[in-house]
Protein backbone atom coordinates (compact mmCIF):
# COMPACT_ATOMS: atom_id res chain seq x y z
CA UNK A 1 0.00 0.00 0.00
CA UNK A 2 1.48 2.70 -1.13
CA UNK A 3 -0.53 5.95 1.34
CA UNK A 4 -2.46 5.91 4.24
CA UNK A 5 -5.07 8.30 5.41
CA UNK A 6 -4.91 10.67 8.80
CA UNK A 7 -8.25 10.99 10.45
CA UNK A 8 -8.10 14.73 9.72
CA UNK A 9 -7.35 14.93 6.15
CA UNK A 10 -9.00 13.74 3.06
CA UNK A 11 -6.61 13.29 1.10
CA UNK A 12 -3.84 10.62 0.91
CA UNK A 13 -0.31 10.48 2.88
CA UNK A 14 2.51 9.58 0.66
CA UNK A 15 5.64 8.09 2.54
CA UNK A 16 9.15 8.39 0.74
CA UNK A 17 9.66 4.43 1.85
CA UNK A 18 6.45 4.15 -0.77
CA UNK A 19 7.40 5.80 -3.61
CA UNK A 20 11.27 3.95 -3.28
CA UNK A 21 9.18 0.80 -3.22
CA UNK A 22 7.36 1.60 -6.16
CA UNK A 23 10.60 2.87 -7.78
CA UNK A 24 11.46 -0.91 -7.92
CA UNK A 25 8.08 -2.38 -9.09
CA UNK A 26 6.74 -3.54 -12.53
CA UNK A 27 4.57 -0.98 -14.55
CA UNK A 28 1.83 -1.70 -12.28
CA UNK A 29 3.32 -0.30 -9.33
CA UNK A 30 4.41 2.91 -11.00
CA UNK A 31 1.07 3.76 -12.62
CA UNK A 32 -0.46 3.20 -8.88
CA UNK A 33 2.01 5.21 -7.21
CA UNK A 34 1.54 7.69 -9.85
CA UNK A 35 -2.11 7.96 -9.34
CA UNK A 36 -1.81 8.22 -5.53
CA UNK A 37 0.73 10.74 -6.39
CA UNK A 38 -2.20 12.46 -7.78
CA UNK A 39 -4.69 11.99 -5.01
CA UNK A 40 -2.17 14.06 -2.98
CA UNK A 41 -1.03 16.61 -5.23
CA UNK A 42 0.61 19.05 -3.10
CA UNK A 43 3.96 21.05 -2.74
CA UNK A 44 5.15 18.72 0.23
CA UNK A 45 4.36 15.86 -2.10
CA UNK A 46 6.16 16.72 -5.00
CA UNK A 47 9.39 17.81 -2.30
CA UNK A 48 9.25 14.11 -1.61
CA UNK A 49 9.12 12.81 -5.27
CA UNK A 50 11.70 15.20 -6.52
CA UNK A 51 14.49 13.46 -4.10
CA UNK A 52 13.51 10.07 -5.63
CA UNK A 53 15.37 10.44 -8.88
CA UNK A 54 15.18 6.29 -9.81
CA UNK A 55 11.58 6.79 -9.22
CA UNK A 56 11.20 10.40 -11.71
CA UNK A 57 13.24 8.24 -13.97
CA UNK A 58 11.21 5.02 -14.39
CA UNK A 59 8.00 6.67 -14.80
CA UNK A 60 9.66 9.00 -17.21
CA UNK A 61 11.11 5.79 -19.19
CA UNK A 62 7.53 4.62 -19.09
CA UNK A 63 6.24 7.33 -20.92
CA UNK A 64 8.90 7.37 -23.09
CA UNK A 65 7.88 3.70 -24.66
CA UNK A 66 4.66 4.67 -25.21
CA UNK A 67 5.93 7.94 -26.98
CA UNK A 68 8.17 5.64 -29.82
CA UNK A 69 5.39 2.90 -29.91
CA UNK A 70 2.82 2.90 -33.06
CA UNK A 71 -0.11 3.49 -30.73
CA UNK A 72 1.39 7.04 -29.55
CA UNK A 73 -2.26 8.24 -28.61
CA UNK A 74 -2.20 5.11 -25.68
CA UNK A 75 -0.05 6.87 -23.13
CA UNK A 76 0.04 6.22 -19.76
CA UNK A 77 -2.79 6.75 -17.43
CA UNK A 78 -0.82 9.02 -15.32
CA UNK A 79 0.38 11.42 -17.70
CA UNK A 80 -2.63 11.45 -19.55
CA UNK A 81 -4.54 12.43 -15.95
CA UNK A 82 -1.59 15.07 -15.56
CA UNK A 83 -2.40 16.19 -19.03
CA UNK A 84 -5.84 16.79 -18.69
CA UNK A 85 -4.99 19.02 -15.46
CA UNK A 86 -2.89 20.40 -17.29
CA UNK A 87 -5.65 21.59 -19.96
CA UNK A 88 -7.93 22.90 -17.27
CA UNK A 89 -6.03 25.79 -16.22
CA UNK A 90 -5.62 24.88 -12.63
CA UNK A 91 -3.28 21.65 -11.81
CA UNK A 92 -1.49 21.03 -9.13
CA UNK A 93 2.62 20.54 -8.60
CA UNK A 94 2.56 16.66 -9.40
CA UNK A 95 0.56 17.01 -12.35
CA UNK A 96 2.76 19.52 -13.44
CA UNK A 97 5.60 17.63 -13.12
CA UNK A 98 4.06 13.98 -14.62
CA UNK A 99 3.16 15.94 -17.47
CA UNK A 100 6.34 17.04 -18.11
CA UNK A 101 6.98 13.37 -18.98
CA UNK A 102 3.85 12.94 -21.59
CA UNK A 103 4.56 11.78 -24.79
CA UNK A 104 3.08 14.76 -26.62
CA UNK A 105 6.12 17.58 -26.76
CA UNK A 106 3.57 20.21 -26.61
CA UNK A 107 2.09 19.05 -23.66
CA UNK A 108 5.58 18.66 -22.12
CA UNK A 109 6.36 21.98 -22.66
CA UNK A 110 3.40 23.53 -21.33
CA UNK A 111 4.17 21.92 -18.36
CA UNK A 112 7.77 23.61 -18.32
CA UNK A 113 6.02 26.98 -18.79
CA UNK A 114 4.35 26.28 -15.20
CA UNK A 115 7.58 25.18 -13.22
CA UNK A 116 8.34 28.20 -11.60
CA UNK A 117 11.90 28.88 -10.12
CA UNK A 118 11.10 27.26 -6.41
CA UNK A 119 14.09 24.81 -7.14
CA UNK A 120 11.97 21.51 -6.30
CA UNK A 121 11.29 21.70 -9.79
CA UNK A 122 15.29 21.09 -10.46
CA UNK A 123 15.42 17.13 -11.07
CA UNK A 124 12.22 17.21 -13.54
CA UNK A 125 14.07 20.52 -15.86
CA UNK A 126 17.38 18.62 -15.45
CA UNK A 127 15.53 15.66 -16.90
CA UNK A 128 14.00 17.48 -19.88
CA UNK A 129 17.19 18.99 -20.41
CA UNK A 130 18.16 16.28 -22.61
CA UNK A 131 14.34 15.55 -24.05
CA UNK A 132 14.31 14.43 -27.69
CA UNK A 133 12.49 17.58 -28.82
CA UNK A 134 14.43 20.73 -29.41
CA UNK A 135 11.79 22.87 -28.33
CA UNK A 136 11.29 21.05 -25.03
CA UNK A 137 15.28 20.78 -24.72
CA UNK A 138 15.78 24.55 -24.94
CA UNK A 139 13.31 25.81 -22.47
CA UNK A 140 14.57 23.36 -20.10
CA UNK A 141 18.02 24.27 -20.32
CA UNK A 142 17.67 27.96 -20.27
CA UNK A 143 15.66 26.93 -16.76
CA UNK A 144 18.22 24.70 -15.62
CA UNK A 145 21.07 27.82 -15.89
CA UNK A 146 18.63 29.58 -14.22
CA UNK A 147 17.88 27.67 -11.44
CA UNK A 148 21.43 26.11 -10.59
CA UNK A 149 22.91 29.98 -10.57
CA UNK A 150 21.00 30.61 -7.41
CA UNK A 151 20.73 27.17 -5.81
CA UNK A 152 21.91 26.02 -2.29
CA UNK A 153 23.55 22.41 -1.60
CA UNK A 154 20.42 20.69 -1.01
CA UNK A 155 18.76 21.82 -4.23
CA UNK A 156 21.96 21.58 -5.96
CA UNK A 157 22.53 17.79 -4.48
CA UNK A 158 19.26 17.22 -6.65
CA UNK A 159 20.08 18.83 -9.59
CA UNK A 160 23.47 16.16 -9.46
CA UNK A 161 21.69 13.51 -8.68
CA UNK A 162 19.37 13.86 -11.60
CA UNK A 163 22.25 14.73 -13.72
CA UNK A 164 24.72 12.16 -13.04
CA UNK A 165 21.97 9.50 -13.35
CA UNK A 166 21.43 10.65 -17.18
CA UNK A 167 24.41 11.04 -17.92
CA UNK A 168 25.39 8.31 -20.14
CA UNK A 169 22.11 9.17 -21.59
CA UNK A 170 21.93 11.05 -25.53
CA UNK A 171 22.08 14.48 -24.68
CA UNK A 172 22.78 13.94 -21.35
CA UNK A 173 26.03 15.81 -21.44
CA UNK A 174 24.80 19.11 -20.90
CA UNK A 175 23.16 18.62 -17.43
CA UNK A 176 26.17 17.12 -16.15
CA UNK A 177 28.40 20.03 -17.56
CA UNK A 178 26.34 22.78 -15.43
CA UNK A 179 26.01 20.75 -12.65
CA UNK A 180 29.67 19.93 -12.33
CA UNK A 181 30.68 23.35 -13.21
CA UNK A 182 27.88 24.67 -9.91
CA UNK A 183 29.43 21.98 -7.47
CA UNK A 184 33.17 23.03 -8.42
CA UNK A 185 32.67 26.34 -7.68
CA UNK A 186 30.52 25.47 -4.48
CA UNK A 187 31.68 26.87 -0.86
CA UNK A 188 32.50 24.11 1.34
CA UNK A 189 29.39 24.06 3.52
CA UNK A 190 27.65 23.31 0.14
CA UNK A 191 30.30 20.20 -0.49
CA UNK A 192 30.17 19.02 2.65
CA UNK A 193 26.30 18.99 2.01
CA UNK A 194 26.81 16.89 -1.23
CA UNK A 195 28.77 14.71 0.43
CA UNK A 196 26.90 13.63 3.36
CA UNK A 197 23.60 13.36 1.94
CA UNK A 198 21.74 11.98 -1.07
CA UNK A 199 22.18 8.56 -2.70
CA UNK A 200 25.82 6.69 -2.67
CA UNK A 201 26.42 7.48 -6.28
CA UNK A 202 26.20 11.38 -5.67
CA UNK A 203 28.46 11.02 -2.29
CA UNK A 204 31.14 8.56 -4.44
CA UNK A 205 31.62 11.74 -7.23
CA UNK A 206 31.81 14.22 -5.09
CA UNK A 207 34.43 12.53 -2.83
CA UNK A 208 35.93 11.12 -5.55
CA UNK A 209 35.84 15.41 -7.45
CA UNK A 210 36.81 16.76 -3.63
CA UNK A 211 39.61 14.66 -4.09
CA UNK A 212 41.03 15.30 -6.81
CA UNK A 213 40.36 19.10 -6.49
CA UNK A 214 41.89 18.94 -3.08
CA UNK A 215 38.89 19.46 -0.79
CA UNK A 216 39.36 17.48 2.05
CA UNK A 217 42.29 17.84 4.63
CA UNK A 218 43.98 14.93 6.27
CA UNK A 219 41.62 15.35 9.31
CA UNK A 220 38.68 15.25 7.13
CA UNK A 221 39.96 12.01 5.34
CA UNK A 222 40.81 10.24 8.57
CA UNK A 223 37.13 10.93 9.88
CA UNK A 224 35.52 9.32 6.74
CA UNK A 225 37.81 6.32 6.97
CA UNK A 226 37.17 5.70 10.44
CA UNK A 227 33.10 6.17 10.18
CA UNK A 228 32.06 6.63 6.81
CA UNK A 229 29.20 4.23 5.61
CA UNK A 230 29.68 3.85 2.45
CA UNK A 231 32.54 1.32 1.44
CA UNK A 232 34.29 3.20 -1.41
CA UNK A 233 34.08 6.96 0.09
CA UNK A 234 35.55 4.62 3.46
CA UNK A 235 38.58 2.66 1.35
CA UNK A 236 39.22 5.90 -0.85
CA UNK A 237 39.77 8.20 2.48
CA UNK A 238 41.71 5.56 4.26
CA UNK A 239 44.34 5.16 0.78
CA UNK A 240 44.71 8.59 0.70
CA UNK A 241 45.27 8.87 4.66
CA UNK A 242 47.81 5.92 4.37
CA UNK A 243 49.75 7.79 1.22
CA UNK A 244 49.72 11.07 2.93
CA UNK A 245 51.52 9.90 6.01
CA UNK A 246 54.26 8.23 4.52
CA UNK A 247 54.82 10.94 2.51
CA UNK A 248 54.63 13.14 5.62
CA UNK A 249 55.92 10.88 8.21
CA UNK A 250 52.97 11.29 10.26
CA UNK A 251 53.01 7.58 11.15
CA UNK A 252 50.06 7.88 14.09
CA UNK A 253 47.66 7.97 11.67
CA UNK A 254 48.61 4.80 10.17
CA UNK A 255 48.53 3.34 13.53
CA UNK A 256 45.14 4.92 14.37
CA UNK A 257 43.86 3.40 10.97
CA UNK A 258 45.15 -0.05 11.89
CA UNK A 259 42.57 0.37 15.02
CA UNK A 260 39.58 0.35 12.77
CA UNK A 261 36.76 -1.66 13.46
CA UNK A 262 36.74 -2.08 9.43
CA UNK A 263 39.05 -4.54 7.75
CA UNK A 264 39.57 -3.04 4.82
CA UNK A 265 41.04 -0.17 6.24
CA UNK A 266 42.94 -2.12 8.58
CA UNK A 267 44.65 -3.77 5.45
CA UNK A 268 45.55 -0.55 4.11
CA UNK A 269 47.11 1.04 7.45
CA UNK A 270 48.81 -2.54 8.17
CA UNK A 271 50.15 -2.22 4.32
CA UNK A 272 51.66 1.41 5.24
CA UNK A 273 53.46 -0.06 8.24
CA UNK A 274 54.79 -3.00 6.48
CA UNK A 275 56.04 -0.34 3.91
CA UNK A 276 58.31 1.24 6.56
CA UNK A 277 59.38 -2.14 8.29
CA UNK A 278 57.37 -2.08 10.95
CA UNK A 279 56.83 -5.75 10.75
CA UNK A 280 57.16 -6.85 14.27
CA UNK A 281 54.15 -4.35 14.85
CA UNK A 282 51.91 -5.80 11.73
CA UNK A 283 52.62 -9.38 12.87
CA UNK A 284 50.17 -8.31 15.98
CA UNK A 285 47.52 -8.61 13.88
CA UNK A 286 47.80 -12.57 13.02
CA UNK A 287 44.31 -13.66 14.83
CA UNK A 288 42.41 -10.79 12.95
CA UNK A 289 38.97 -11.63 11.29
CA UNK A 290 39.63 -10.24 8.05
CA UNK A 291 41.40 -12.52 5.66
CA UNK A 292 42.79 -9.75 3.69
CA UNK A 293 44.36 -8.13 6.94
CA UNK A 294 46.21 -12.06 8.05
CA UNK A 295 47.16 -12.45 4.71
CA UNK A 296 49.64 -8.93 5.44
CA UNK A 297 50.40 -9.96 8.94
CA UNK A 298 51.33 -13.38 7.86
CA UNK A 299 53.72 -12.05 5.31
CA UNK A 300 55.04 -9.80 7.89
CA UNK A 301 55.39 -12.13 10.26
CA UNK A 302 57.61 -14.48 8.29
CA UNK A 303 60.42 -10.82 7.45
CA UNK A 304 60.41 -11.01 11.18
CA UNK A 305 61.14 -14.90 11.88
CA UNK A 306 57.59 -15.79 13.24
CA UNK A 307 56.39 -19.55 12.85
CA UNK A 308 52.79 -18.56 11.79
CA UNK A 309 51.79 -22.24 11.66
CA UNK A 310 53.11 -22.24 15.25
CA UNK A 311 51.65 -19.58 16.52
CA UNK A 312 48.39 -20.43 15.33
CA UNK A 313 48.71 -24.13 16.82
CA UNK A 314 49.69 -22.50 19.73
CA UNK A 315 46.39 -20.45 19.84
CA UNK A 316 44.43 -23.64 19.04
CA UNK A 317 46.38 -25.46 21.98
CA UNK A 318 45.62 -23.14 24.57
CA UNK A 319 41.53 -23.45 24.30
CA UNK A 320 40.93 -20.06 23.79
CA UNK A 321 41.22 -19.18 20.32
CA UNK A 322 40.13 -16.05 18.17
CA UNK A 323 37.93 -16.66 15.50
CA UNK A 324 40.62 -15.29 13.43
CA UNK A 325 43.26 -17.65 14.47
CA UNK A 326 41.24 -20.67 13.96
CA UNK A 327 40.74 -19.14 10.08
CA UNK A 328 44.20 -18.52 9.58
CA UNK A 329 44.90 -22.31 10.83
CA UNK A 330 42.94 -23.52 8.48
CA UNK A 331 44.00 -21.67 5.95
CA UNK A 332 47.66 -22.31 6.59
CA UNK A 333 47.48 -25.63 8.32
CA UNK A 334 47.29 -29.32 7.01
CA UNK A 335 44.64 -32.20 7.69
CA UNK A 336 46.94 -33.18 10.54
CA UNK A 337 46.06 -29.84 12.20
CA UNK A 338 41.96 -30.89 12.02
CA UNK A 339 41.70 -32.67 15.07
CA UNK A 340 43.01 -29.11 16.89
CA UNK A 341 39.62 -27.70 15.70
CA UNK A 342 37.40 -31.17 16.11
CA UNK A 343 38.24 -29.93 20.19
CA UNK A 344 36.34 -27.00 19.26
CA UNK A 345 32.85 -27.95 18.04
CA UNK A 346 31.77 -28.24 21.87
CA UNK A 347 33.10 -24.48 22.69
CA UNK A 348 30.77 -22.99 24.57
CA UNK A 349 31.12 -20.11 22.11
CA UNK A 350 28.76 -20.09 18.79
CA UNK A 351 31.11 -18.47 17.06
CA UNK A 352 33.91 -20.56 17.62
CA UNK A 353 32.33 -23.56 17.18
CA UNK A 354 30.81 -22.40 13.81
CA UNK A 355 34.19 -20.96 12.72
CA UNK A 356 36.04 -24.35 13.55
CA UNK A 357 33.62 -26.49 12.09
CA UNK A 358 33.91 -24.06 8.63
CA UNK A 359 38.34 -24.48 9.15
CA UNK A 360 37.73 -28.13 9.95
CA UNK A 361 36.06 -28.75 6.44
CA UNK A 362 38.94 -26.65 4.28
CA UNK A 363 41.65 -29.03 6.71
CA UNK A 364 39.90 -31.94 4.95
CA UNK A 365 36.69 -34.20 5.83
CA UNK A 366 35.31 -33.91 9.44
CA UNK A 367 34.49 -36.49 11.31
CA UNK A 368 30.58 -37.12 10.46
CA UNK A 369 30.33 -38.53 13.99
CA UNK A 370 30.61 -34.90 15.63
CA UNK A 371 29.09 -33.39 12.82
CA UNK A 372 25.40 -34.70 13.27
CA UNK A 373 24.79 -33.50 17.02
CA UNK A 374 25.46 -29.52 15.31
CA UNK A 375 23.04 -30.06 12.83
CA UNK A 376 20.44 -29.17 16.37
CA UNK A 377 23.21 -26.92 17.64
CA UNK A 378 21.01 -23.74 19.20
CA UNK A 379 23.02 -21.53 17.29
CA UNK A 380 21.87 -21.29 13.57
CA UNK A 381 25.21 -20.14 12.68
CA UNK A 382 26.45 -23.74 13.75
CA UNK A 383 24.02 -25.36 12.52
CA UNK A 384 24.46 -23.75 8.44
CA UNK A 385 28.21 -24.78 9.07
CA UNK A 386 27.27 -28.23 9.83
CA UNK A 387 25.56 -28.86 6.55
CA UNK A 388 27.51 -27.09 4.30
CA UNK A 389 30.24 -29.92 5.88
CA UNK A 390 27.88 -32.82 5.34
CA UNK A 391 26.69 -31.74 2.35
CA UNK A 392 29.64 -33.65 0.55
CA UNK A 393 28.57 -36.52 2.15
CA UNK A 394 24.58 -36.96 1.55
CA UNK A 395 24.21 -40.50 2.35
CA UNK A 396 25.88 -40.01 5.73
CA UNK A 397 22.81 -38.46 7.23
CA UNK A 398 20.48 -40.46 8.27
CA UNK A 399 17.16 -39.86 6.56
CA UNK A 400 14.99 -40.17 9.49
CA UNK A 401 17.46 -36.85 10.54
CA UNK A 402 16.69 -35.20 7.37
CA UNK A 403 12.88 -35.27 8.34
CA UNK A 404 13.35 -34.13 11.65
CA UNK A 405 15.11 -30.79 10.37
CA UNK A 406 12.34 -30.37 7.49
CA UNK A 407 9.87 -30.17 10.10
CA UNK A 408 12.09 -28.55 12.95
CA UNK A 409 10.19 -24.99 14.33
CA UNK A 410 13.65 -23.10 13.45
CA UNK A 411 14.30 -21.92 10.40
CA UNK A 412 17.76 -22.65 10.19
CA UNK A 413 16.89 -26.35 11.09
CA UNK A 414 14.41 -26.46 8.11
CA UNK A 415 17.04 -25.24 5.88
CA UNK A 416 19.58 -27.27 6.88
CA UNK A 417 17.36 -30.16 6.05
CA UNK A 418 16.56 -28.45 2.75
CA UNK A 419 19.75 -28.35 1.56
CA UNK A 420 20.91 -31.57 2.54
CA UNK A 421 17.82 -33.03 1.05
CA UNK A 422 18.80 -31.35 -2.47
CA UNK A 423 22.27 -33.52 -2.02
CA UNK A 424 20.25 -36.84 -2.34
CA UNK A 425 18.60 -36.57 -5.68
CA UNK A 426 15.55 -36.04 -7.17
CA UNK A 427 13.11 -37.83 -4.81
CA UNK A 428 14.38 -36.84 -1.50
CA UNK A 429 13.92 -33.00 -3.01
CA UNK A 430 10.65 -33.84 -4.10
CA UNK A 431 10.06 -34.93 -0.48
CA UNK A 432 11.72 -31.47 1.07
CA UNK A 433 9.43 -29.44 -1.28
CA UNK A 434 6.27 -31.44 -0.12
CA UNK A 435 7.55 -30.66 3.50
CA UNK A 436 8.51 -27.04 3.01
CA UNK A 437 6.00 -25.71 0.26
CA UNK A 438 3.84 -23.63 2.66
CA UNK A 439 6.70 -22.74 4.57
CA UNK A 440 6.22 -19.99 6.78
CA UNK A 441 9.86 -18.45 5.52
CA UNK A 442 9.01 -17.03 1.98
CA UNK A 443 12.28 -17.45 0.85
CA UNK A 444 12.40 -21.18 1.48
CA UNK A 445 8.83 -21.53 0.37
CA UNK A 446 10.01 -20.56 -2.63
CA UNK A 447 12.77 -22.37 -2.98
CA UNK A 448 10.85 -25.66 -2.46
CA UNK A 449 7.99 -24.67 -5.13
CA UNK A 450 11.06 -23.81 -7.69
CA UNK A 451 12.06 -27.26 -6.67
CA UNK A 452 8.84 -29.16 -7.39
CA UNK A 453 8.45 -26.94 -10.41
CA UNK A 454 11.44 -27.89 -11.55
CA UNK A 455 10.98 -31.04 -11.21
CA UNK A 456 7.77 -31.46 -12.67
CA UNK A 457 8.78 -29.68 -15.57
CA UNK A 458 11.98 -31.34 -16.51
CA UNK A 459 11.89 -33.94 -19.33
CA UNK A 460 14.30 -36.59 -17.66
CA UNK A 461 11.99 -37.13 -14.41
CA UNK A 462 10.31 -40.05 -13.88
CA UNK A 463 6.56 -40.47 -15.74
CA UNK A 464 5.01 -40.46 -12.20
CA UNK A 465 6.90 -37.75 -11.07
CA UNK A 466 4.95 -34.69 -13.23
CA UNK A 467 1.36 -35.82 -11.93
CA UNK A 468 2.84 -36.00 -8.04
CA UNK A 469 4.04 -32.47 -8.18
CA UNK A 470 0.71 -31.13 -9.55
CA UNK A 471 -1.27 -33.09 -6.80
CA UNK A 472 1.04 -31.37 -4.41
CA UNK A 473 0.34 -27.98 -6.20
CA UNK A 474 -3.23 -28.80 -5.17
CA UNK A 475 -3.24 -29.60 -1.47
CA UNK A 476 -0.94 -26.09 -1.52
């Protein structure tokens, strides 16, 4: 449902969760969003649709395939509403903005004639900035000018959004010219505005523009790679960090850096102190969770005369390992090292008993003996890990097990018994998707009806096979 209504007002309350949901949909979805777009028609309503650039876009798109189709009368239902507004002399800020997307240029431009220069009107004139009509094109673009020469950084954060989306679009150039040109010459409250906010594709070019154009300080750098969100703006700052203090010699940051609570920029600070020999210092980091980040202390480790294997038998030896040691074991170790981590499966710890049951299995087979008791472990961690090591091995679980799991009350048992299930050939799936059909996870639900269907369907079953999966279809 895309609106709800307030006891107080009559007309519907659009939510920006809605209209991304929508953004996402099939044709359906967009034409009803659209039309409660059009119940509402107000100014806060078309503030909310003018940050949701996918969703301006898609319906856009929509009209555009009815606009190069034969039938170029049969537009969509929502522009053709907006259209109609339009005509009456008296429509409101969404329909002026859906019509702007109808496939008759005229109608498109009479909507530009009503945007006035309030700048939530920027993502819909950066959009017809590149439309296919000259007419359209021009007006657009003299507004765009317009408009960007007195916007702020939230309005201008639209404009870029808008404009960097089309921009591998025909005639998509010039919107992402202006823009560009605006954000260079922004003051830094307005970058720091642009990067902060909006969608991670806006935040990635302007830290990646910043950047290049020398924005951000050192201090500012270290701050996004120690809390940033997004994953490249976070690696970016921290490789820049890392360069700038070994070209600076201020070392503490690298050894801040190597105190993140992310890997990857772990990996980079540990790669700047390995640069400048501080190996006895990156071998420290042997039992960390990241494989990219033991992978560098390992190598370290080995300039400074460390027995890795050693230390992490060692680790194992001592019953209280890291999670990270008992990976790097496994990852260095041999299969004589697996009984080291079969100690493990009855840690009291979830997460070292699932991560030495996943080392055990690269080490070689594990014993199917302690394997079967995880397979009810209470952790569901555990339990995954357990089948994914039996799965190899299908005929080594019992089958009166495999039932017990389909019809366990935990999810993770359930799936556990799915997957092994799908190990054992055609009839014991046939069985799990009997079991697991009306599941009440949808996502293994679904799996077990793309099972049957599968089954059913495929030409080297079994003749019986076809007319048990549509009986099942029926008690379903």
């Amino acid at each position: 449902m895309f609106w709800k209504k307030r006891a107080t007002e009559s007309k519907p309350v659009v939510t920006s969760e809605a209209l991304r949901a929508a953004a996402g949909g099939d044709d359906e979805a967009l034409e009803s969003a659209a039309r409660l777009l059009l119940d509402a028609d107000t100014a806060e309503t078309l503030r909310m649709l003018s940050t949701e650039t996918r969703l301006i876009i898609r319906l856009d798109d929509r009209a555009r395939r009815n606009a190069r189709s034969l039938h170029r009368r049969a537009g969509p239902a929502f522009a053709d509403t907006a259209a109609r507004r339009l005509a009456d002399g008296s429509p409101g800020p969404v329909a002026v903005a859906l019509a702007s997307m109808h496939h008759d240029g005229r109608v498109r431009e009479d909507a530009l004639t009503r945007m006035t220069e309030d700048p939530m009107w920027t993502p819909l004139l950066v959009l017809r900035s590149g439309d296919w009509v000259r007419q359209v094109r021009v007006r657009a673009r003299t507004a765009v000018v317009e408009v960007l020469s007195a916007a702020d950084g939230a309005h201008l954060g639209l404009a870029l959004d808008m404009a960097l989306a089309l921009h591998a679009r025909y005639r998509g150039d010039f919107a992402h010219a202006q823009t560009v040109a605006v954000a260079v010459t922004a003051d830094s409250r307005a970058r720091e505005e642009l990067l902060m906010t909006g969608p991670p594709y806006r935040r990635r070019f302007v830290f990646t523009l910043g950047l290049g154009l020398g924005w951000w300080s050192p201090d500012r750098l270290a701050r996004l790679a120690r809390r940033d969100r997004d994953r490249l703006v976070r690696g970016g700052a921290a490789e820049a960090v890392c360069r700038d203090a070994l070209w600076t010699g201020r070392h503490d940051r690298l050894h801040a850096l190597a105190r993140s609570r992310y890997a990857q920029v772990r990996a980079l600070a540990l790669t700047g102190l390995a640069r400048l020999g501080r190996h006895d210092t990156v071998a420290g980091f042997l039992d960390d969770p990241g494989a990219g980040v033991r992978a560098i202390a390992r190598d370290s480790a080995r300039r400074a005369g460390v027995d890795v294997a050693g230390h992490y038998r060692a680790a194992m030896s001592a019953g209280r390992p890291e999670t990270g040691a008992i990976a790097g074991l496994a990852e260095l170790g041999t299969d004589r090292d697996a009984p080291l981590l079969h100690r493990l499966f009855a840690h009291p710890d979830a997460r070292i008993r699932a991560a030495a049951v996943s080392g055990s299995r690269r080490l070689g087979v594990p014993p199917v003996a302690l394997l079967l008791p995880l397979l009810h472990d209470p952790a569901g961690a555990v339990v995954r890990e357990a089948a994914t090591a039996l799965y190899p091995m299908p005929r080594a679980v019992p089958e009166a097990l495999i039932g017990e799991l389909l019809t366990g009350s935990r999810v993770e048992l359930r799936r556990a018994g799915h997957r092994l299930s799908r190990a054992r050939g055609t009839e014991a799936v046939l069985r799990a998707g009997l079991a697991l059909i009306n599941d009440p996870d949808p996502g293994l639900a679904g799996r077990a009806a793309a099972d049957v269907t599968r089954i059913a369907r495929s030409p080297d079953a079994p003749a019986d096979l076809p007319e048990r999966a549509r009986s099942m279809f029926d008690v379903r």
